[in-house]
Protein backbone atom coordinates (compact mmCIF):
# COMPACT_ATOMS: atom_id res chain seq x y z
CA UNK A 1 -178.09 65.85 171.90
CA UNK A 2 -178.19 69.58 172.52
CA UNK A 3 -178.50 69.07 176.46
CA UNK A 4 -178.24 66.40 178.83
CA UNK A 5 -182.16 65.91 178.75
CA UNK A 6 -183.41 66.84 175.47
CA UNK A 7 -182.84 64.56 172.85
CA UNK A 8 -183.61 65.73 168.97
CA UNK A 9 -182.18 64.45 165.45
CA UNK A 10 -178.98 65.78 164.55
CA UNK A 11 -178.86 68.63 162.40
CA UNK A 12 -176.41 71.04 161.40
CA UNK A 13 -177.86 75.05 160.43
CA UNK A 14 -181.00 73.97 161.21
CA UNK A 15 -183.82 75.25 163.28
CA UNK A 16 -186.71 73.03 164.89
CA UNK A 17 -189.79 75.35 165.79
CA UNK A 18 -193.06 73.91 167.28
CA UNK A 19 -196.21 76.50 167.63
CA UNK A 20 -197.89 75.42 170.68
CA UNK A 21 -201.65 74.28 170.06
CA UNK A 22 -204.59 75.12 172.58
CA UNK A 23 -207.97 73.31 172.18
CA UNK A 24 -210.48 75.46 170.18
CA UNK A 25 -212.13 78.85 171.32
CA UNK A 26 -210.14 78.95 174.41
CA UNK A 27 -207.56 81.56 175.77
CA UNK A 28 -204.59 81.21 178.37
CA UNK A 29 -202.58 83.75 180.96
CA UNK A 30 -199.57 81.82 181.07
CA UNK A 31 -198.65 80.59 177.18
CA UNK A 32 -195.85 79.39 175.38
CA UNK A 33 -196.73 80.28 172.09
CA UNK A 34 -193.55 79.07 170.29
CA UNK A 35 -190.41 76.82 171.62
CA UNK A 36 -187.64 75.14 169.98
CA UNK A 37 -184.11 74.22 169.30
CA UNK A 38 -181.25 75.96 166.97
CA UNK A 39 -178.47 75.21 165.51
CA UNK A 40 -176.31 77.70 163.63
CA UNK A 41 -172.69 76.92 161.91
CA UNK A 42 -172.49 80.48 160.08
CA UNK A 43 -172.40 83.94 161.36
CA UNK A 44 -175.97 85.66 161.59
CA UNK A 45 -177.81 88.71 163.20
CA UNK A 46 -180.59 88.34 164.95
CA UNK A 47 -182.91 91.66 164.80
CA UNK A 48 -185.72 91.67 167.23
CA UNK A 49 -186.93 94.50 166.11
CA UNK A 50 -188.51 92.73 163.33
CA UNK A 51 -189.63 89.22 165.06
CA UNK A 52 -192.80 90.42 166.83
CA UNK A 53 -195.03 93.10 166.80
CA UNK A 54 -197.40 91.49 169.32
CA UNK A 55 -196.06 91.64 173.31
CA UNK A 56 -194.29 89.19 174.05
CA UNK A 57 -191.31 87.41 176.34
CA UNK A 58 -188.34 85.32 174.60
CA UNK A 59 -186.06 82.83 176.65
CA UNK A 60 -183.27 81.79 175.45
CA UNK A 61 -180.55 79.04 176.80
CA UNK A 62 -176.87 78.63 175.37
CA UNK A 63 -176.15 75.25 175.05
CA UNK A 64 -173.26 75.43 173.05
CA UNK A 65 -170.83 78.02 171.64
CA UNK A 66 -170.99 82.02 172.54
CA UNK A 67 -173.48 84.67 171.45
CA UNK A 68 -173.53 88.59 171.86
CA UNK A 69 -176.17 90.73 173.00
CA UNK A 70 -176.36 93.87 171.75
CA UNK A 71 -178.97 96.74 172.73
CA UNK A 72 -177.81 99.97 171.03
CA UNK A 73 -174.25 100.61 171.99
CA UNK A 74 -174.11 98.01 175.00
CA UNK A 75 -173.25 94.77 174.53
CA UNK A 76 -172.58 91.76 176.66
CA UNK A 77 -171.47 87.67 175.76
CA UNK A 78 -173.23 84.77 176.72
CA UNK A 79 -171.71 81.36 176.66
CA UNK A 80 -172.82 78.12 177.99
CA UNK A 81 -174.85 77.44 180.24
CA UNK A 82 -176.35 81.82 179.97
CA UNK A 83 -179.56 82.71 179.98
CA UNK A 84 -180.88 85.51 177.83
CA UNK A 85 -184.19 87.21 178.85
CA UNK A 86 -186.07 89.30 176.78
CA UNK A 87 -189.07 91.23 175.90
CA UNK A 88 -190.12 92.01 172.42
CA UNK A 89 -190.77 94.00 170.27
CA UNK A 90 -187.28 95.32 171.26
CA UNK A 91 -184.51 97.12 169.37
CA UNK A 92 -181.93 94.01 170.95
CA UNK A 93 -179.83 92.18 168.50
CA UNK A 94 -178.52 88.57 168.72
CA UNK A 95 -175.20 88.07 167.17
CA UNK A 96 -173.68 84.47 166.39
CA UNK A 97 -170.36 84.35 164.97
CA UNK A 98 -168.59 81.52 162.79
CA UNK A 99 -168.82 77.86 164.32
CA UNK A 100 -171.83 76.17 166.12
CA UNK A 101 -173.88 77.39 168.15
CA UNK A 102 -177.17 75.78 169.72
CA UNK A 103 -179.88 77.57 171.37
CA UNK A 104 -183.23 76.02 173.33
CA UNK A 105 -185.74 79.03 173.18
CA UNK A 106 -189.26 79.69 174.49
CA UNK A 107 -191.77 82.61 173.59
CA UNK A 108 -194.37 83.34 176.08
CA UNK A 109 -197.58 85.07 175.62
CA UNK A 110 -200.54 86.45 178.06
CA UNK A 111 -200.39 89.10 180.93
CA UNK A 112 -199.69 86.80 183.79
CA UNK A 113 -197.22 85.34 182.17
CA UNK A 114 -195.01 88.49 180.96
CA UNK A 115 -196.24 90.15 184.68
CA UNK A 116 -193.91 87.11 186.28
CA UNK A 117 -191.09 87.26 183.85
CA UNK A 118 -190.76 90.90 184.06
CA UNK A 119 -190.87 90.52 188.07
CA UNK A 120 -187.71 88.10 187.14
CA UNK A 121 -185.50 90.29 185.13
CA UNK A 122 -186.30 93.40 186.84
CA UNK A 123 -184.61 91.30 189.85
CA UNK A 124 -182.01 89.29 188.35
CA UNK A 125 -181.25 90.90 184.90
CA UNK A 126 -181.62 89.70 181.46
CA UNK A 127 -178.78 87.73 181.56
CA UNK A 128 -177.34 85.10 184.04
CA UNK A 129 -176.14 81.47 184.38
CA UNK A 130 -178.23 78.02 185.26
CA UNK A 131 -176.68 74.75 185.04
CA UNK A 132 -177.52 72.08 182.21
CA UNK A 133 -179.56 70.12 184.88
CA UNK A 134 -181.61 72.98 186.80
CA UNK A 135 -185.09 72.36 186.98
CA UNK A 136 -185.48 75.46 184.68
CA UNK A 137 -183.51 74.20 181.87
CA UNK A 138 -185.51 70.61 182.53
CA UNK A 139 -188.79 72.36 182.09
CA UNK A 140 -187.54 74.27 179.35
CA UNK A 141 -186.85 70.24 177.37
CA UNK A 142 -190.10 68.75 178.66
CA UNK A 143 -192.13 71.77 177.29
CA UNK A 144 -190.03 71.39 173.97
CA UNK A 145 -190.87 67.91 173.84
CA UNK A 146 -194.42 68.23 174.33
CA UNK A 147 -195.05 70.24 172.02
CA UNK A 148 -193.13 69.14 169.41
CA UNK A 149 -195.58 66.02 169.80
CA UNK A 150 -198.39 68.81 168.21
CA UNK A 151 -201.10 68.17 169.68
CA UNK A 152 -204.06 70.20 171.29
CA UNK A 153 -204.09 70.92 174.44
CA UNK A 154 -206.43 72.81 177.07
CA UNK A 155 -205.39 76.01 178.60
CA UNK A 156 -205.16 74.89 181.94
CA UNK A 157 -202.50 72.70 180.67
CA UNK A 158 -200.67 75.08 179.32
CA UNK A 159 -200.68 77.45 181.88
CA UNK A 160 -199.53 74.91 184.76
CA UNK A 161 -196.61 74.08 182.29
CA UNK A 162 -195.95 78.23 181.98
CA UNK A 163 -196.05 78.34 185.63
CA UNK A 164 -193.99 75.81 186.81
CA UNK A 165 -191.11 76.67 184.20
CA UNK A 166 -191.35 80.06 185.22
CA UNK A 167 -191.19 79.35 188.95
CA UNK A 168 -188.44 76.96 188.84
CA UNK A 169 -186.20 79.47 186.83
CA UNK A 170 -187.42 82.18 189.66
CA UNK A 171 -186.63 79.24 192.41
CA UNK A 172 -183.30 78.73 190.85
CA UNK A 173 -181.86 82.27 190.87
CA UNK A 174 -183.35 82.96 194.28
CA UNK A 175 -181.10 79.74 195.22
CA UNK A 176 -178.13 80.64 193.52
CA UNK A 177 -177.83 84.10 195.32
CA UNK A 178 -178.82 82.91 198.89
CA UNK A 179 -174.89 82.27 200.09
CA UNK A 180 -173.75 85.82 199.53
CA UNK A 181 -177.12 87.56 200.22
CA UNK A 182 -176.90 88.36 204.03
CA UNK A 183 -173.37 89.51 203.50
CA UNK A 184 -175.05 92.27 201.38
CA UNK A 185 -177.25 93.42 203.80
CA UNK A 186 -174.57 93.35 206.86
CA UNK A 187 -173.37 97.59 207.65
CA UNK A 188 -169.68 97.65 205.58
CA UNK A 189 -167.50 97.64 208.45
CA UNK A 190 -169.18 93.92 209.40
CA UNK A 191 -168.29 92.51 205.29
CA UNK A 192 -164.85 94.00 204.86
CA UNK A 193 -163.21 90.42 204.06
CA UNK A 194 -165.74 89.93 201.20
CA UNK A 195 -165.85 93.65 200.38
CA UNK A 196 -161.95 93.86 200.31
CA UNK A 197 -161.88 90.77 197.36
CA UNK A 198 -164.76 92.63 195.29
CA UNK A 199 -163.26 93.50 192.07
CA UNK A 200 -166.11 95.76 191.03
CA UNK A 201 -169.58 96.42 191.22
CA UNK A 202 -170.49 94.22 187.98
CA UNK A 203 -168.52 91.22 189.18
CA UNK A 204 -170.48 91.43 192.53
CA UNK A 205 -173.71 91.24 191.51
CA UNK A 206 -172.48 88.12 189.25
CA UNK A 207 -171.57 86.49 192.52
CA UNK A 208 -175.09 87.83 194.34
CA UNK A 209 -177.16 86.59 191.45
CA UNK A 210 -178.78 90.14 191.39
CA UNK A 211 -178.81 92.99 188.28
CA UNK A 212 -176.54 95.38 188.47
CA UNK A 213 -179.02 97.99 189.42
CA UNK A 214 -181.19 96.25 191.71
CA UNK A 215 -177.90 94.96 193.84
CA UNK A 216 -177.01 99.38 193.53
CA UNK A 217 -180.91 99.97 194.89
CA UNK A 218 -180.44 97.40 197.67
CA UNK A 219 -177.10 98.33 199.22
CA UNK A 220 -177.60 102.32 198.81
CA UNK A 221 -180.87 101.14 201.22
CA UNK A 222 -178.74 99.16 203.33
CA UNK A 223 -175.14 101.25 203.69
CA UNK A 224 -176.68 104.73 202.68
CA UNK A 225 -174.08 104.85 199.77
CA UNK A 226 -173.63 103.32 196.41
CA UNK A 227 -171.59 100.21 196.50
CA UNK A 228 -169.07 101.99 194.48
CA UNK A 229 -167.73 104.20 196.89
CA UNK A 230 -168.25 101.63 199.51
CA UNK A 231 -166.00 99.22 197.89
CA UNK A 232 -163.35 101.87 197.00
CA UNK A 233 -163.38 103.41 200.58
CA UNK A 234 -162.86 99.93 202.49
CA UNK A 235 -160.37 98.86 199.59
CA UNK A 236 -158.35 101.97 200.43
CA UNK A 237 -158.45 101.38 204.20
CA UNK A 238 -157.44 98.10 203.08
CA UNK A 239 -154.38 99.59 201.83
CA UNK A 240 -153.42 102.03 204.67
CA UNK A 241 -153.57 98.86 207.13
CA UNK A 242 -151.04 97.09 204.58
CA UNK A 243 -149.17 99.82 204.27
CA UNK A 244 -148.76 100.18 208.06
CA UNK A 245 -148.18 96.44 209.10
CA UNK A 246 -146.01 95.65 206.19
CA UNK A 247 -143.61 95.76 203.91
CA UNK A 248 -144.95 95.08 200.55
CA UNK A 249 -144.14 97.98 198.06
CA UNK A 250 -146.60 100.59 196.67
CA UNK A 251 -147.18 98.89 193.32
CA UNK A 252 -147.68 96.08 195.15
CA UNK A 253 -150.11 97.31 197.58
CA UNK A 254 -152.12 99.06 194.65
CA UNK A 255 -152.94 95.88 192.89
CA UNK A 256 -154.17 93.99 196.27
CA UNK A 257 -156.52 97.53 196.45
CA UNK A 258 -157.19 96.50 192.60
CA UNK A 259 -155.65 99.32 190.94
CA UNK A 260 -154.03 98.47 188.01
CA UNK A 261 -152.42 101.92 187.29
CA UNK A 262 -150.08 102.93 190.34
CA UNK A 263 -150.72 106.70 189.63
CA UNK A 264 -154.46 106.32 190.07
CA UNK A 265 -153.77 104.62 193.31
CA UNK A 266 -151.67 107.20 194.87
CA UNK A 267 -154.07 109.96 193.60
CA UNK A 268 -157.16 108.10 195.37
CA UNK A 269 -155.01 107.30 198.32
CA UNK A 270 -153.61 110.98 198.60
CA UNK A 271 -157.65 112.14 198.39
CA UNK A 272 -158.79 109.85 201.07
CA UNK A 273 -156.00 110.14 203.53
CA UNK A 274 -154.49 113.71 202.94
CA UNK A 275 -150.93 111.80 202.63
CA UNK A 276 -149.72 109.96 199.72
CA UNK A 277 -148.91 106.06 200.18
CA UNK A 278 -145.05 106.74 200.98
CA UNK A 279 -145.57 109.60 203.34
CA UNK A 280 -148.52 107.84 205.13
CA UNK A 281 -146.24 104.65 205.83
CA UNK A 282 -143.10 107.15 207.04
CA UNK A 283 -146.06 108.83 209.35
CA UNK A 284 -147.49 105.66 210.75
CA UNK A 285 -143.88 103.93 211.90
């Protein structure tokens, strides 16, 4: 039993594909044109540059085990419970390494329905986490299920299916990033307890629920600068308020700022406040 909900024969390096079937002479905006479950014990490589030639969107869930990603020279993991979003043709390859790994996938076909997942990963990125039980990863089963049960069925149908998997995954991120969101758009100065525990920009946007680059885009609107320098500037003021009210030592003070090179932290602290970390606690006491 790959997932809580779905329930397929055992199988070991072993892939179970259904094609989706729509009723004769008909045609359909939101489609899933292929879904399934894998299992792989071996490594392999996944090339998408060879698995479509046609437009289309691929969805994929780690159940078990971890996967990379890799698009040219970037590359990211995905374990359980990750979500990997993609559009093909694409020059993205899928890497599974030695021991078991099991996947529940959907393709999706027609403009409405690669219009709405685009709208999602240009918002949330290609990758992310859902729980086993979120309604996505539900919707995801059910859709396996039916068609696995091959047979015809009318567009309308299929598109309603489509629809609702793609707006519960959309639901579920927009959920998942609620907590944390006003913080994001409160001026710096208001957020400096969450700001101050931010270990970098990546790690943020993991806690939003946002991409990268669209969390970037929304707090350059918000603080006029790029949350990189905002984090650094109120992690160094940070500092010069530790540095003045206690007693904690240097090295000490430059990992709480989360420098992990003393030398780097002096240099920053020397450009930001003219005085290096030692002189600017003598000049404050």
């Amino acid at each position: 039993m790959p997932t809580p909900h779905l329930k397929l024969p055992p199988c070991l390096g072993g892939t179970y594909v259904s094609r989706t079937r729509l009723e004769p002479d008909t045609t359909c905006r939101y489609f899933p044109r292929h879904c399934g479950f894998s299992r792989s014990a071996e490594a392999a490589t996944m090339d998408e540059s060879l698995s479509a030639i046609t437009e289309q969107a691929i969805w994929r869930y780690v159940v078990r085990g971890t996967v990379t990603w890799m698009v040219g020279e970037r590359r990211a993991t995905a374990g359980p419970g990750t979500v990997i979003a993609t559009r093909q043709p694409s020059n993205g390859r899928l890497l599974l390494p030695d021991g078991t790994v099991d996947l529940i996938w959907l393709t999706l076909q027609g403009p409405a329905a690669l219009d709405y997942f685009d709208r999602i990963t240009h918002r949330f990125g290609n990758l992310h986490l859902l729980a086993p039980g979120a309604a996505a990863v539900r919707r995801a089963e059910e859709m396996i299920r039916v068609a696995r049960r091959n047979r015809p069925r009318s567009p309308f149908f299929w598109s309603e299916q489509t629809f609702l998997f793609l707006s519960a995954w959309h639901r579920g991120l927009e959920e998942r990033r609620q907590p944390l969101l006003p913080l994001v758009r409160m001026a710096p100065q208001d957020s400096r307890d969450l700001l101050t525990s931010v270990r970098s920009v990546k790690s943020f946007a993991a806690q939003v629920g946002y991409s990268q680059s669209h969390l970037t885009r929304l707090i350059a609107r918000t603080w006029r600068e790029t949350p990189g320098k905002v984090f650094r500037r109120v992690r160094l003021e940070e500092a010069a308020r530790r540095l003045r009210d206690g007693d904690a030592t240097v090295a000490d003070v430059a990992g709480r700022a989360g420098y992990s090179s003393v030398p780097a932290f002096i240099t920053a602290f020397k450009a930001r406040f003219g005085l290096t970390p030692a002189a600017y606690r003598r000049s404050r006491r």
